[in-house]
N, C-alpha and C. Protein backbone atom coordinates (compact mmCIF):
# COMPACT_ATOMS: atom_id res chain seq x y z
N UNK A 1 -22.67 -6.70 2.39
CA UNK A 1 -21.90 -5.57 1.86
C UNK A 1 -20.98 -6.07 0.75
N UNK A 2 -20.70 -5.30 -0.62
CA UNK A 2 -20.23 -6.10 -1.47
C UNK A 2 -18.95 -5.70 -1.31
N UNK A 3 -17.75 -6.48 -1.40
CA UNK A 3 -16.48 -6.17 -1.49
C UNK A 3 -16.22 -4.95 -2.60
N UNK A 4 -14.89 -4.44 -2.57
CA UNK A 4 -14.68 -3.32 -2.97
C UNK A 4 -13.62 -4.19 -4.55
N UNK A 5 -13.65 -3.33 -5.50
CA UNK A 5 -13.43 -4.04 -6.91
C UNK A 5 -11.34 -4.21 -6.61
N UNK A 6 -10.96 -3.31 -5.78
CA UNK A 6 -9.56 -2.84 -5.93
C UNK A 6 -9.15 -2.32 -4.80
N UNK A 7 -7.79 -2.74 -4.18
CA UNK A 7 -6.73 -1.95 -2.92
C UNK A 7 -5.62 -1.65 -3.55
N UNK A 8 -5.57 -0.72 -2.71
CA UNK A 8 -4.30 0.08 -2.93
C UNK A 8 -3.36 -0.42 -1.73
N UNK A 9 -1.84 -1.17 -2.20
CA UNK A 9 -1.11 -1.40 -0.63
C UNK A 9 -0.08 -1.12 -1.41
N UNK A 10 1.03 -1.03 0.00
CA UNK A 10 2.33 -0.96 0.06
C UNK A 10 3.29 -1.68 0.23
N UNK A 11 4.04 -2.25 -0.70
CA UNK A 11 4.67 -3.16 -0.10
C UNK A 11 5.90 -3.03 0.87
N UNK A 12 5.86 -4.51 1.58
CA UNK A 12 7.21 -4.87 2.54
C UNK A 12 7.88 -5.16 2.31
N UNK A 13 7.74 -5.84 0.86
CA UNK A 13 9.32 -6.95 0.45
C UNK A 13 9.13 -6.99 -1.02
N UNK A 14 10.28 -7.54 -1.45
CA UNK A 14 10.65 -7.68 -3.16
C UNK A 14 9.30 -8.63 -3.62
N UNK A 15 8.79 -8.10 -4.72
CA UNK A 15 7.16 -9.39 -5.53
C UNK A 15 7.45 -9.18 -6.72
N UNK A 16 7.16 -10.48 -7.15
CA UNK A 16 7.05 -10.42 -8.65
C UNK A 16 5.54 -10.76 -9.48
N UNK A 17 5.25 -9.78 -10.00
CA UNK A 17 3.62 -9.86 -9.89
C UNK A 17 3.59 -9.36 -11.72
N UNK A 18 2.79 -10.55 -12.06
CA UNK A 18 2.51 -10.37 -13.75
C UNK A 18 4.09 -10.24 -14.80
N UNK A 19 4.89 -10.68 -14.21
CA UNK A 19 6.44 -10.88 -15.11
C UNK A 19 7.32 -9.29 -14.11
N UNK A 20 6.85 -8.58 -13.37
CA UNK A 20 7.16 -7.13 -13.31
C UNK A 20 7.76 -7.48 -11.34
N UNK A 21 8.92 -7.08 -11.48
CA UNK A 21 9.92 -6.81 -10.45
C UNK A 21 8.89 -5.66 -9.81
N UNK A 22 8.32 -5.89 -8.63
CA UNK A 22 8.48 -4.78 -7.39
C UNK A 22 9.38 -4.75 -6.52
N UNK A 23 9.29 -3.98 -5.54
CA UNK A 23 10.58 -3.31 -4.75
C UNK A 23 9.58 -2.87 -3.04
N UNK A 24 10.41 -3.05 -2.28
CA UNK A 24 9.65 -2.58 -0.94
C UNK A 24 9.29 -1.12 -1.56
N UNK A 25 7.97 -0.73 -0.70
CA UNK A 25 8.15 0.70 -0.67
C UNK A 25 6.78 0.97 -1.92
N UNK A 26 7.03 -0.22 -3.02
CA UNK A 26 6.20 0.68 -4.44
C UNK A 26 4.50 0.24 -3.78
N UNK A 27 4.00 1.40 -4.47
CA UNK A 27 2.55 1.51 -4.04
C UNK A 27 1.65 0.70 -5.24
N UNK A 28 0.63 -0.42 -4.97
CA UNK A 28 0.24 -1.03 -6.29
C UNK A 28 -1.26 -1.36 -6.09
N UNK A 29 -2.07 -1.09 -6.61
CA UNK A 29 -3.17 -1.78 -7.06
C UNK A 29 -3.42 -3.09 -7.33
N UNK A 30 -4.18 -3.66 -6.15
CA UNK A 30 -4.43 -4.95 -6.69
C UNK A 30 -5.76 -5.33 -6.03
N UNK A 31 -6.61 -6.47 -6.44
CA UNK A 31 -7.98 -6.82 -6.34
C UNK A 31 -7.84 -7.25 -5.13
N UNK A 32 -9.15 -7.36 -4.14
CA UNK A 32 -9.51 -7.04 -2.68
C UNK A 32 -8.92 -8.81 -2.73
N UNK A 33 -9.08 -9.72 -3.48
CA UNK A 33 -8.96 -10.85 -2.48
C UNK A 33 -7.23 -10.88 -2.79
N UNK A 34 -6.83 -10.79 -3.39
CA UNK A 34 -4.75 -10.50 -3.75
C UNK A 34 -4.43 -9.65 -2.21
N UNK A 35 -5.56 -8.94 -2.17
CA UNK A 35 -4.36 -7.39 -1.01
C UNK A 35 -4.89 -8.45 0.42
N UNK A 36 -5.96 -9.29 0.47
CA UNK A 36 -6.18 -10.30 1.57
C UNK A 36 -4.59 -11.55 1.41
N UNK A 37 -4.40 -12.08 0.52
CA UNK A 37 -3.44 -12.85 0.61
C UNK A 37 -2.00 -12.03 0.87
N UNK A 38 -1.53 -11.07 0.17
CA UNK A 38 -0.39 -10.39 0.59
C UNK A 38 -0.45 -9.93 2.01
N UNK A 39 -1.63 -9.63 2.71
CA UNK A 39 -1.69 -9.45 4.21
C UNK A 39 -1.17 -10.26 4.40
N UNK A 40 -2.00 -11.18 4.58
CA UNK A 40 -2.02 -13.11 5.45
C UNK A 40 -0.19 -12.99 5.38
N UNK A 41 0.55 -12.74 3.82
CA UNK A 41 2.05 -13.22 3.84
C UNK A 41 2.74 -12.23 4.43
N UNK A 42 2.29 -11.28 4.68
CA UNK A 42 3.16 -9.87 5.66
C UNK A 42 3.88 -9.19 4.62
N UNK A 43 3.33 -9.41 3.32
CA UNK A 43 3.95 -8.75 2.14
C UNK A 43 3.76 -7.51 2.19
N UNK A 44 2.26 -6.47 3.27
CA UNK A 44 2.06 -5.02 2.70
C UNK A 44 2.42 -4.46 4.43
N UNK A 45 3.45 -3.90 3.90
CA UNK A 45 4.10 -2.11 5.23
C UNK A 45 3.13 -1.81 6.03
N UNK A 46 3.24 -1.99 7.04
CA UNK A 46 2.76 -1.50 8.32
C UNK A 46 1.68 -2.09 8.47
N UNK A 47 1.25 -3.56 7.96
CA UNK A 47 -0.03 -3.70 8.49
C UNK A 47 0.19 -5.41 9.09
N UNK A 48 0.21 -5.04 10.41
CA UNK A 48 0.35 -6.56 10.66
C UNK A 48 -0.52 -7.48 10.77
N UNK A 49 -0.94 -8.54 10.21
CA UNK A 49 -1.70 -9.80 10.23
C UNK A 49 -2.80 -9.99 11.22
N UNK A 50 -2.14 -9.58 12.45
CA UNK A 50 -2.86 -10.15 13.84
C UNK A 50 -3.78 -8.89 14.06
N UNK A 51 -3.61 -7.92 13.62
CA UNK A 51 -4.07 -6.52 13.99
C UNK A 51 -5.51 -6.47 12.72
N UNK A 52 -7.08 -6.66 13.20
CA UNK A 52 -8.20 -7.06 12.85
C UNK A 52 -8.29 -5.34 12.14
N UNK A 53 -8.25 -4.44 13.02
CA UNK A 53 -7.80 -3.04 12.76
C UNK A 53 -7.36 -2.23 11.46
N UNK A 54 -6.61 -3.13 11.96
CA UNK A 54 -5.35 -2.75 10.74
C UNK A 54 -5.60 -3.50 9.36
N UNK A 55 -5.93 -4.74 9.28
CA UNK A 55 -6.00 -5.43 8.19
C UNK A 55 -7.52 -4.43 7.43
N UNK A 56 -8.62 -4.42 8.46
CA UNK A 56 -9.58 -3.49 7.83
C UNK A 56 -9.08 -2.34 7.30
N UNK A 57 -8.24 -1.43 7.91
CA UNK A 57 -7.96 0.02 7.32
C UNK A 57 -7.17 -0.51 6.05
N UNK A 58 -6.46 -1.28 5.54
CA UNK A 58 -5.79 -1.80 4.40
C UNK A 58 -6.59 -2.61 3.42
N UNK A 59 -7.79 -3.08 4.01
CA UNK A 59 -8.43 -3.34 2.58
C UNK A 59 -9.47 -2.12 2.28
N UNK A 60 -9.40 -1.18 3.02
CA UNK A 60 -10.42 -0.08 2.24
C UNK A 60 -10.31 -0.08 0.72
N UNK A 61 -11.69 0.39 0.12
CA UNK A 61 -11.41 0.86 -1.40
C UNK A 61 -10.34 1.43 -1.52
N UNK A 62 -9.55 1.51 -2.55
CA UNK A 62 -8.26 2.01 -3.56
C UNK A 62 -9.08 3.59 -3.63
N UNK A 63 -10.10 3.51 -4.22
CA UNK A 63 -10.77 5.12 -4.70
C UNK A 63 -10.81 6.10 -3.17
N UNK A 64 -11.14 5.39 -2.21
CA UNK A 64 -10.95 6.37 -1.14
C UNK A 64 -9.31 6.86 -0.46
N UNK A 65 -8.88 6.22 -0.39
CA UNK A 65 -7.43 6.35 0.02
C UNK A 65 -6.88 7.43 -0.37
N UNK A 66 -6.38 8.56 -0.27
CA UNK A 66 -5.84 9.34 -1.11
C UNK A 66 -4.32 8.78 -1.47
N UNK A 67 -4.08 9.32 -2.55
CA UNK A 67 -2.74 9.22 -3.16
C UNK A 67 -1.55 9.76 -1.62
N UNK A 68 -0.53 8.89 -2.05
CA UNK A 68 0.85 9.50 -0.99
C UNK A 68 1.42 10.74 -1.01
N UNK A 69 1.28 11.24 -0.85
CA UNK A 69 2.04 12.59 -0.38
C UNK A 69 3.23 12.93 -0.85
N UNK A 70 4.02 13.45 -1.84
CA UNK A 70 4.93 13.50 -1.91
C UNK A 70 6.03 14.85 -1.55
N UNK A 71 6.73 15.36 -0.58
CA UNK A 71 6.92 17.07 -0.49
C UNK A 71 7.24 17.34 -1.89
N UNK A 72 7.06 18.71 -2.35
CA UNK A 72 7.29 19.64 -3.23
C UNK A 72 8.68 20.16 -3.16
N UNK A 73 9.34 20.49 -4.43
CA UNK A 73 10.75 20.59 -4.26
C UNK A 73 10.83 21.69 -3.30
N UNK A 74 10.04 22.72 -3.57
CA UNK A 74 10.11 23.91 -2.60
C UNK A 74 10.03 23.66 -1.17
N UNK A 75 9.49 22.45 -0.64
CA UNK A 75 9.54 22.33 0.52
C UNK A 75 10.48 21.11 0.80
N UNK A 76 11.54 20.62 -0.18
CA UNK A 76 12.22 19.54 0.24
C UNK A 76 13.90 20.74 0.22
N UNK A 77 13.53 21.72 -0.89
CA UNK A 77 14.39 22.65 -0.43
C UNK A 77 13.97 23.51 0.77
N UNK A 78 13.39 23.57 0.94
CA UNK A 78 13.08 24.56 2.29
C UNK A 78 13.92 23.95 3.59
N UNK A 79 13.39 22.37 3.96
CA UNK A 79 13.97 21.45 4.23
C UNK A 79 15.60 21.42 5.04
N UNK A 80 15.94 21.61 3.39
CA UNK A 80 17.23 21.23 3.40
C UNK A 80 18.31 22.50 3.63
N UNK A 81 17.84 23.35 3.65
CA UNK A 81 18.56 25.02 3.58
C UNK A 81 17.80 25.55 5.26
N UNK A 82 17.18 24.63 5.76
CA UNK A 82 16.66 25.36 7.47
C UNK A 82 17.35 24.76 8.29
């Protein structure tokens, strides 16, 4: 089965990747064997190392994953006024 070209992860902690400051939290694209080493370092959110599971659901293709969710103001006001 051929590896997938690109993952999509999340990070856990501050990286500095290509001269560019990340931040916990930012969502980034990077090539299947990079999102294998940031596992291994516990660099990507919610996916722990030991968990065979978990490391699979985190290297899925980037193209399948859907984008994060973000609420809509209408529902971050809705939210906030209930």
């Amino acid at each position: 089965m051929a590896q997938p070209d690109s993952v999509r992860i999340v990070l856990a902690h501050h990286l500095t990747r290509g001269g560019e400051q990340l931040l916990p939290g930012d969502e980034i694209e990077v090539p299947h064997y990079e999102a294998q080493q940031l596992i291994g370092a516990g660099y990507v959110a919610d996916v722990d190392p030991a968990d065979s599971a978990a490391v699979a659901k985190a290297l899925a293709p980037a193209e399948s994953k859907p984008a994060m969710a973000k609420p809509t103001a209408n529902k971050a006001a809705g939210l906030a006024s209930g």
